[in-house]
C-alpha atoms as a PDB file:
ATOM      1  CA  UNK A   1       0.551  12.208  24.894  1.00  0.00           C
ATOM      2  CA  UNK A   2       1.577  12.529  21.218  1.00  0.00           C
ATOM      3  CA  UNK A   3       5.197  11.552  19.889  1.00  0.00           C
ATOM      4  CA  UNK A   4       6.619  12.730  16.505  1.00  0.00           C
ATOM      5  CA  UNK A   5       9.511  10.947  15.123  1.00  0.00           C
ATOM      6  CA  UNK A   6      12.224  12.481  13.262  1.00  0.00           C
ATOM      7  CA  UNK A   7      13.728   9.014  12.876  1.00  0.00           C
ATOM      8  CA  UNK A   8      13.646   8.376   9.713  1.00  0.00           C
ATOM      9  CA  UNK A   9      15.361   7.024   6.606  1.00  0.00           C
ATOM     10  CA  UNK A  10      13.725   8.759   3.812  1.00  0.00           C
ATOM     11  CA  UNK A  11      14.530  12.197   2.301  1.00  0.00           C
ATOM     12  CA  UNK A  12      12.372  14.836   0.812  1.00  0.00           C
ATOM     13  CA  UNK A  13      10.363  13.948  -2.750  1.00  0.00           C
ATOM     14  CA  UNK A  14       7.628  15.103  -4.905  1.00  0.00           C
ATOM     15  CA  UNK A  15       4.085  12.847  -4.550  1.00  0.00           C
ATOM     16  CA  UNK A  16       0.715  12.903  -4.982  1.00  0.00           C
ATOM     17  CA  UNK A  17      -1.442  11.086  -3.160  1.00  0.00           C
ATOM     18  CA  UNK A  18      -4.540   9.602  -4.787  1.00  0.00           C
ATOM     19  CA  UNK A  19      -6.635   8.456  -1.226  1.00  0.00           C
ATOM     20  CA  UNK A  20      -7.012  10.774   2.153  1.00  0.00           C
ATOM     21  CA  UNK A  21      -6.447   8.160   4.430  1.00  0.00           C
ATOM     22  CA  UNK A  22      -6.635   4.483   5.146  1.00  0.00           C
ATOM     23  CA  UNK A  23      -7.509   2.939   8.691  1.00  0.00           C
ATOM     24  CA  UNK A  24      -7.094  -0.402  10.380  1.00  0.00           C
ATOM     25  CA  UNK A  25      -7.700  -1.402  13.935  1.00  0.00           C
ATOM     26  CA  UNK A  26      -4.534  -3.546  15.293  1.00  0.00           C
ATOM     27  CA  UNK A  27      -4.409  -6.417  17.543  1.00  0.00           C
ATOM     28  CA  UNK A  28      -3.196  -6.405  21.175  1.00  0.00           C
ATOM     29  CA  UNK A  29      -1.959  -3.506  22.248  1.00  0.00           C
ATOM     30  CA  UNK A  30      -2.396  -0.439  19.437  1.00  0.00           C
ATOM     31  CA  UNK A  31      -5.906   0.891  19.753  1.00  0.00           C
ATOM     32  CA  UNK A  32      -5.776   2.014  15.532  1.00  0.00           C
ATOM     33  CA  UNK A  33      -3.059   2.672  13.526  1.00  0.00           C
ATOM     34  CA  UNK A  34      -3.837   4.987  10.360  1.00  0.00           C
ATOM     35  CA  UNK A  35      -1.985   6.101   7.371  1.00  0.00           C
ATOM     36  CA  UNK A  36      -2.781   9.276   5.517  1.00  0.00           C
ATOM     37  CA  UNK A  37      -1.421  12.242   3.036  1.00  0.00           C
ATOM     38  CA  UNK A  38      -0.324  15.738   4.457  1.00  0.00           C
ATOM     39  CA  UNK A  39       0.596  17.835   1.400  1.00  0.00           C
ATOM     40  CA  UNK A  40       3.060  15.143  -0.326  1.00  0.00           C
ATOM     41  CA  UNK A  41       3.810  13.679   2.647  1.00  0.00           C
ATOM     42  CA  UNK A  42       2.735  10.011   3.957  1.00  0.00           C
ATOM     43  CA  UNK A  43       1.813  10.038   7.681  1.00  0.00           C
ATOM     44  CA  UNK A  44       1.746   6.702   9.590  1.00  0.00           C
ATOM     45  CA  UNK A  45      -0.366   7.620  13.360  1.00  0.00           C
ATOM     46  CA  UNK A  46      -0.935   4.814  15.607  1.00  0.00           C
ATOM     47  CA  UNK A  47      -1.706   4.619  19.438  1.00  0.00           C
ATOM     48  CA  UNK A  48      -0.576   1.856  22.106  1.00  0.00           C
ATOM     49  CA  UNK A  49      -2.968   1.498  24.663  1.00  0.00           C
ATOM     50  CA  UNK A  50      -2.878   1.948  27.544  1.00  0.00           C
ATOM     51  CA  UNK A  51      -0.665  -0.099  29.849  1.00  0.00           C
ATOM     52  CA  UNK A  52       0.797  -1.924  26.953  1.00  0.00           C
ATOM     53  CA  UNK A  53       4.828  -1.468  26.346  1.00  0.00           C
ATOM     54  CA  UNK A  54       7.207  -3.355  23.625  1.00  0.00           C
ATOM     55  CA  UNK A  55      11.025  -2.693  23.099  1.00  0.00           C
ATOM     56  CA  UNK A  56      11.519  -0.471  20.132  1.00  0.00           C
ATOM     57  CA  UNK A  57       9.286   0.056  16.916  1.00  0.00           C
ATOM     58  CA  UNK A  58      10.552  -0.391  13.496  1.00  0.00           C
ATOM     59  CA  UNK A  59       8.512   0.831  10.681  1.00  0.00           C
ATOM     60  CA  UNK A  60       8.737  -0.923   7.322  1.00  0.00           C
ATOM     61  CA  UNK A  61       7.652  -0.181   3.670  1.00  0.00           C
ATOM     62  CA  UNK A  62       6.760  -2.756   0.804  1.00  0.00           C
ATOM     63  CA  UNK A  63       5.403  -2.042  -2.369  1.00  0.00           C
ATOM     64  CA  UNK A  64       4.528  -5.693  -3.367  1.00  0.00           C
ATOM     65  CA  UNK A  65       3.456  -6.707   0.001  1.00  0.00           C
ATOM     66  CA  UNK A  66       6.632  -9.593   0.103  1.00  0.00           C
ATOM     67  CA  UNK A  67       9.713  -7.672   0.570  1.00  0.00           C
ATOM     68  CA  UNK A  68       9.934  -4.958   3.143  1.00  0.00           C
ATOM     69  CA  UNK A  69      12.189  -2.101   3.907  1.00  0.00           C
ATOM     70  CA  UNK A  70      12.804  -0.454   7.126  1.00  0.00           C
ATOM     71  CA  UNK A  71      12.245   3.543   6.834  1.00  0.00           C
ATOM     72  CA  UNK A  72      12.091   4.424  10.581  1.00  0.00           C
ATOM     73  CA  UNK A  73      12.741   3.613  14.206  1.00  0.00           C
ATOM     74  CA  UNK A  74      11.593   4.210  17.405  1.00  0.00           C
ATOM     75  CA  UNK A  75      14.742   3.166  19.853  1.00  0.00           C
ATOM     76  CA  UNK A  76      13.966   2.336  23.519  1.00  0.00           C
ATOM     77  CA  UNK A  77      10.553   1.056  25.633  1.00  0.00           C
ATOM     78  CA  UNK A  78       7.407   2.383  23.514  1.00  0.00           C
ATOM     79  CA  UNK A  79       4.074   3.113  25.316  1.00  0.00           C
ATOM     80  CA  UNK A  80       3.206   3.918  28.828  1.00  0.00           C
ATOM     81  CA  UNK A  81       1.509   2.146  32.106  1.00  0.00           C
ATOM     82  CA  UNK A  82      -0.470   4.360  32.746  1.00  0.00           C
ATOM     83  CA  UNK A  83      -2.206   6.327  29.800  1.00  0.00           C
ATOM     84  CA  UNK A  84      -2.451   5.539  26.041  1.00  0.00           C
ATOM     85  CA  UNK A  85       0.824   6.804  23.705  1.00  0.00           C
ATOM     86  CA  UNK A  86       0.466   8.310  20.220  1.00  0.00           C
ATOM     87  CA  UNK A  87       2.996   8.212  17.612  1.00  0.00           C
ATOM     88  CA  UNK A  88       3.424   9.836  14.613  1.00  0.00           C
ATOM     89  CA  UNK A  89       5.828   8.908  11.526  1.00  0.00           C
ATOM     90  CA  UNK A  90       6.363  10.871   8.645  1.00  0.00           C
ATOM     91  CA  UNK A  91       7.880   9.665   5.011  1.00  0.00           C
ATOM     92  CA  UNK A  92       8.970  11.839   2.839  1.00  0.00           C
ATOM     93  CA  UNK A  93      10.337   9.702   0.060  1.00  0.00           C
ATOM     94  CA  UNK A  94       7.018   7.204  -1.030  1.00  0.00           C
ATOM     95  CA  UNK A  95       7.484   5.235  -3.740  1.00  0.00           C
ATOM     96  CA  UNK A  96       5.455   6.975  -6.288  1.00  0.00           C
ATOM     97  CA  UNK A  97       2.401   5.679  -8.653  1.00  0.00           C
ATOM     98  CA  UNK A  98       2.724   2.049  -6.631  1.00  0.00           C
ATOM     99  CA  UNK A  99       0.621   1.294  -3.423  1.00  0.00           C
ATOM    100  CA  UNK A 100       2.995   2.031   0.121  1.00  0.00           C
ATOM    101  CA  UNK A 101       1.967  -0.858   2.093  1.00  0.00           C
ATOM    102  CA  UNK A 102       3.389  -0.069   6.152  1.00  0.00           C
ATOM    103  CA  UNK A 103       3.247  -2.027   8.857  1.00  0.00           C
ATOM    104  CA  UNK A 104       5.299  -1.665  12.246  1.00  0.00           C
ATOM    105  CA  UNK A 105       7.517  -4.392  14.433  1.00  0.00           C
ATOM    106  CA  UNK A 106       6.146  -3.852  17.684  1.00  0.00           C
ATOM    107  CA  UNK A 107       9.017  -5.310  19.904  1.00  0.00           C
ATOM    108  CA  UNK A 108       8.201  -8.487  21.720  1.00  0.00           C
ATOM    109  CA  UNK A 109       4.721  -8.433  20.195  1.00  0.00           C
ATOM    110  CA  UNK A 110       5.381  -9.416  16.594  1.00  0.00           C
ATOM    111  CA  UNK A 111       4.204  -7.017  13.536  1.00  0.00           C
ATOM    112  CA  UNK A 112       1.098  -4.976  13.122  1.00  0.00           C
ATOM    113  CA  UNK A 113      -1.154  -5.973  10.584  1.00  0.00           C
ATOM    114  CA  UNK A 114      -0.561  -4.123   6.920  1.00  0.00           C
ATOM    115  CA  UNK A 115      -2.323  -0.868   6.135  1.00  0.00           C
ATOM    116  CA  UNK A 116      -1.585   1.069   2.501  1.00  0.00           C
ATOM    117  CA  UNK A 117      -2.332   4.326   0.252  1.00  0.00           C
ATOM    118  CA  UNK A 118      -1.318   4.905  -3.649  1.00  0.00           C
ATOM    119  CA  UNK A 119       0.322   8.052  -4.656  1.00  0.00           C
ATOM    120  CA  UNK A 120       0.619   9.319  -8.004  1.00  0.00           C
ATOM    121  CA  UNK A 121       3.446  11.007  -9.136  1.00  0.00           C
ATOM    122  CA  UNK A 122       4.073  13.922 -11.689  1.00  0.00           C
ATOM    123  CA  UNK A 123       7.148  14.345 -13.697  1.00  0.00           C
ATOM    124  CA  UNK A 124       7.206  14.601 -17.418  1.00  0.00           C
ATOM    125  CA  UNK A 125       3.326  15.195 -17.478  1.00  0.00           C
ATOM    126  CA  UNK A 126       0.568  17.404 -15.015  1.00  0.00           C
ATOM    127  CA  UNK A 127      -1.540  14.103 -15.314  1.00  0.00           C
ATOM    128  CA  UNK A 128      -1.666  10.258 -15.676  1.00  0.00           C
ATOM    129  CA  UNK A 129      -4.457   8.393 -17.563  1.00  0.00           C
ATOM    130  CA  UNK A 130      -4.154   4.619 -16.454  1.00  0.00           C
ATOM    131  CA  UNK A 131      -4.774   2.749 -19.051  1.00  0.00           C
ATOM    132  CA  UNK A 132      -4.359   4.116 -22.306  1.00  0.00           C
ATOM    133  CA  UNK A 133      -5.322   3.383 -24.618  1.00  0.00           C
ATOM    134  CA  UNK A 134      -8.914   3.030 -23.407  1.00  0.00           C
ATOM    135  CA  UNK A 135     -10.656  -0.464 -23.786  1.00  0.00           C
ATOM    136  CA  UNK A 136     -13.539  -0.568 -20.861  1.00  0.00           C
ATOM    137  CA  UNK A 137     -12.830   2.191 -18.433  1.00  0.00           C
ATOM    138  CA  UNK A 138      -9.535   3.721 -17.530  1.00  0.00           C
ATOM    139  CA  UNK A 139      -8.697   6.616 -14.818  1.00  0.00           C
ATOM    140  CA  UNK A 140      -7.417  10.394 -15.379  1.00  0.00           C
ATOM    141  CA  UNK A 141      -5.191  11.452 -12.700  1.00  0.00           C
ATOM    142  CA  UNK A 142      -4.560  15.026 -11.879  1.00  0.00           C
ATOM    143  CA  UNK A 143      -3.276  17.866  -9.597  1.00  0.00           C
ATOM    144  CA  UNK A 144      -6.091  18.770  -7.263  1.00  0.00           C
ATOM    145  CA  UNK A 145      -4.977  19.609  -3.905  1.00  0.00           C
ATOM    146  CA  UNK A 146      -7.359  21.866  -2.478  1.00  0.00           C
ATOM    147  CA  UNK A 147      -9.968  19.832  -3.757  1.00  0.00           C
ATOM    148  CA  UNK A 148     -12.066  22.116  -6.061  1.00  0.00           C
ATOM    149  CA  UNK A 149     -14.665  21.679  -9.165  1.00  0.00           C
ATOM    150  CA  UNK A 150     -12.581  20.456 -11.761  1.00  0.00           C
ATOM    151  CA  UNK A 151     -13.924  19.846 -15.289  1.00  0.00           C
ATOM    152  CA  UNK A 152     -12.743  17.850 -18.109  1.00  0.00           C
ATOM    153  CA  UNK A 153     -13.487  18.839 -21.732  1.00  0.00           C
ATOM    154  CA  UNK A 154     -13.402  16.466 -23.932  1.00  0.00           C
ATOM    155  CA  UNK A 155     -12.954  16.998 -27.547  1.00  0.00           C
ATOM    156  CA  UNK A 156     -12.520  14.547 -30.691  1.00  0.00           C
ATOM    157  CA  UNK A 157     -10.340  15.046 -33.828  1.00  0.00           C
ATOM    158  CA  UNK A 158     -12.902  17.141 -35.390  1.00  0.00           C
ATOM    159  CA  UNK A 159     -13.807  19.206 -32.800  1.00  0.00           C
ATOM    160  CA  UNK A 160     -16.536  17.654 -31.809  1.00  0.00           C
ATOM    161  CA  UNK A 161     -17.325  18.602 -27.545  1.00  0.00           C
ATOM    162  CA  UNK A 162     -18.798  15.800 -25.361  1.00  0.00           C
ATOM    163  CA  UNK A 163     -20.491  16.141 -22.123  1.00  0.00           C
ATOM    164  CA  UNK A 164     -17.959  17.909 -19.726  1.00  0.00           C
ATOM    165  CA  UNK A 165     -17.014  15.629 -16.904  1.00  0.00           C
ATOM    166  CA  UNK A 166     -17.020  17.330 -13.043  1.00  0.00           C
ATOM    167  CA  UNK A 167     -15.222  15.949 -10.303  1.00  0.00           C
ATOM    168  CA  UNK A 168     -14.425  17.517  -6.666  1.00  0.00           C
ATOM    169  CA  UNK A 169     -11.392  15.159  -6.439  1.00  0.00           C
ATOM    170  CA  UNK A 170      -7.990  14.490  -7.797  1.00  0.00           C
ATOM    171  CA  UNK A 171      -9.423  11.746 -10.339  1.00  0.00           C
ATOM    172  CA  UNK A 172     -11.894  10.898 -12.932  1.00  0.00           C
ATOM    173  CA  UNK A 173     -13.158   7.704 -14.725  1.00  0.00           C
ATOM    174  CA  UNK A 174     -13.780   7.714 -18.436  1.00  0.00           C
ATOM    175  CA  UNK A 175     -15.594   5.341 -20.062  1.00  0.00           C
ATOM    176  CA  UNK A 176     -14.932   3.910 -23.300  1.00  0.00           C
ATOM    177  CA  UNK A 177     -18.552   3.151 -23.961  1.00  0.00           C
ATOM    178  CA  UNK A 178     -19.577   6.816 -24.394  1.00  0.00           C
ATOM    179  CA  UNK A 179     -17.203   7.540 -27.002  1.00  0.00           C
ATOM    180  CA  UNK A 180     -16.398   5.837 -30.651  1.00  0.00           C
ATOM    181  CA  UNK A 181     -12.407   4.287 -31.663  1.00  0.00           C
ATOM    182  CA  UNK A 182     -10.456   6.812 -31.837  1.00  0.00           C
ATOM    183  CA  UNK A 183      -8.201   9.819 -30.763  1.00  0.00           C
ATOM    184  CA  UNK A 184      -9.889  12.228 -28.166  1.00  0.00           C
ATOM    185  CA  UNK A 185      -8.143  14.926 -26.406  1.00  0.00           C
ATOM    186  CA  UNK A 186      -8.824  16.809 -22.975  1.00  0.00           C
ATOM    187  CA  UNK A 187      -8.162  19.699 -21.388  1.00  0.00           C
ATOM    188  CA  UNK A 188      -8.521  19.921 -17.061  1.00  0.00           C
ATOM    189  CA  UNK A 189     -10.244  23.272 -15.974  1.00  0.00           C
ATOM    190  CA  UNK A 190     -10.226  24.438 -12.137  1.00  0.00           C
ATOM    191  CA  UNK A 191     -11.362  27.540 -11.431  1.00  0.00           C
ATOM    192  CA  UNK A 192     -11.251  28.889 -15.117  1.00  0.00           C
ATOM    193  CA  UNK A 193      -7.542  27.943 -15.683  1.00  0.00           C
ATOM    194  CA  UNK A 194      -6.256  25.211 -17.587  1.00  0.00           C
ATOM    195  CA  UNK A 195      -4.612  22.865 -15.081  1.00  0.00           C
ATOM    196  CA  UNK A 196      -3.451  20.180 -17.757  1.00  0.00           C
ATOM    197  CA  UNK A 197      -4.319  18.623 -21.466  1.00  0.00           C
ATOM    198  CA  UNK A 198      -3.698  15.977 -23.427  1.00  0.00           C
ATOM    199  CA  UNK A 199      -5.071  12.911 -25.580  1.00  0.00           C
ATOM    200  CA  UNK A 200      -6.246   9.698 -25.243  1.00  0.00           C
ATOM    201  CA  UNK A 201      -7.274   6.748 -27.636  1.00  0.00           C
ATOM    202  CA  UNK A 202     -10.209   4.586 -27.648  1.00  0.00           C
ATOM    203  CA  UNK A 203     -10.248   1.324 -29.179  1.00  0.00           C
END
């Protein structure tokens, strides 16, 4: 048996997601409790086994692992005697480019352990490139949903091209060490259209 719950206090934002899905397996009575993206969305799904009840589930958020918010509720007993109970909790308002941590209050048994996922987020820019500028390695974030070749041309001030970099994912490392100091600019390619450009630096 599978619950969804509409319980929650979040409202609708925009997010990227930069990992599919994160699992842990939770003490006493939750046989796994994952969290995972669903087109912008954060989805917490967790099971209590079988013959295992508590009083109520809150579901909390922290970015910093320290403080955490509530963001959902499940009111009344949770689980079943019989069979194993599925829930399902949806946020819609992640706090963007900072690691979600969740964990649940599982009523008279204490709080799950912590499970997390990073989301990116894309306002003024198509992309992210964490850090720059570039001293060792640094990451290039960008909008690939559906998961297709992507490749990044890379081009100094001159004109110069440098080996195209291919990626099947949402992210890309460069690495300082295969370019001089200096300004470099990029442009994304997915499917023969330009997703995104811009520069970086290299020191």
């Amino acid at each position: 048996m599978e619950y969804n719950i509409k319980k929650s206090l979040t409202s609708v934002g925009l997010i990227f997601v930069t990992g599919l899905s994160v699992h842990a397996q939770e003490a006493d009575i939750l046989d796994y409790m994952n969290v995972s993206n669903l087109k912008g969305d954060i989805l917490l799904d967790w099971q209590i086994s079988q013959g295992s009840t508590c009083n109520g589930i809150k579901i909390y958020r922290s970015v910093n692992n320290a403080e955490f918010v509530q963001v959902g509720e499940i009111d009344g007993i949770c689980g079943h005697a019989s069979r194993p109970i599925r829930y399902i909790f949806k946020d819609e308002n992640p706090v963007k480019n900072q690691v979600n941590n969740y964990r649940l209050d599982l009523g008279g048994y204490g709080n799950s352990e912590t499970v997390g996922i990073e989301i990116i987020g894309f306002e003024a820019k198509d992309y992210q490139l964490r850090p720059n500028p570039i001293v060792s390695t640094s990451k290039l974030f960008f909008n690939n949903e559906q998961l297709q070749d992507a490749q990044i041309h890379i081009f100094d001030a001159k004109g110069n091209a440098f080996p195209i970099l291919t990626t099947r994912t949402s992210v890309v490392n460069i690495n300082a060490e295969n370019y001089h100091s200096g300004f470099y600019f990029f442009n994304v390619i997915i499917e023969n259209q330009l997703i995104t450009s811009g520069k970086f630096i290299v020191q």
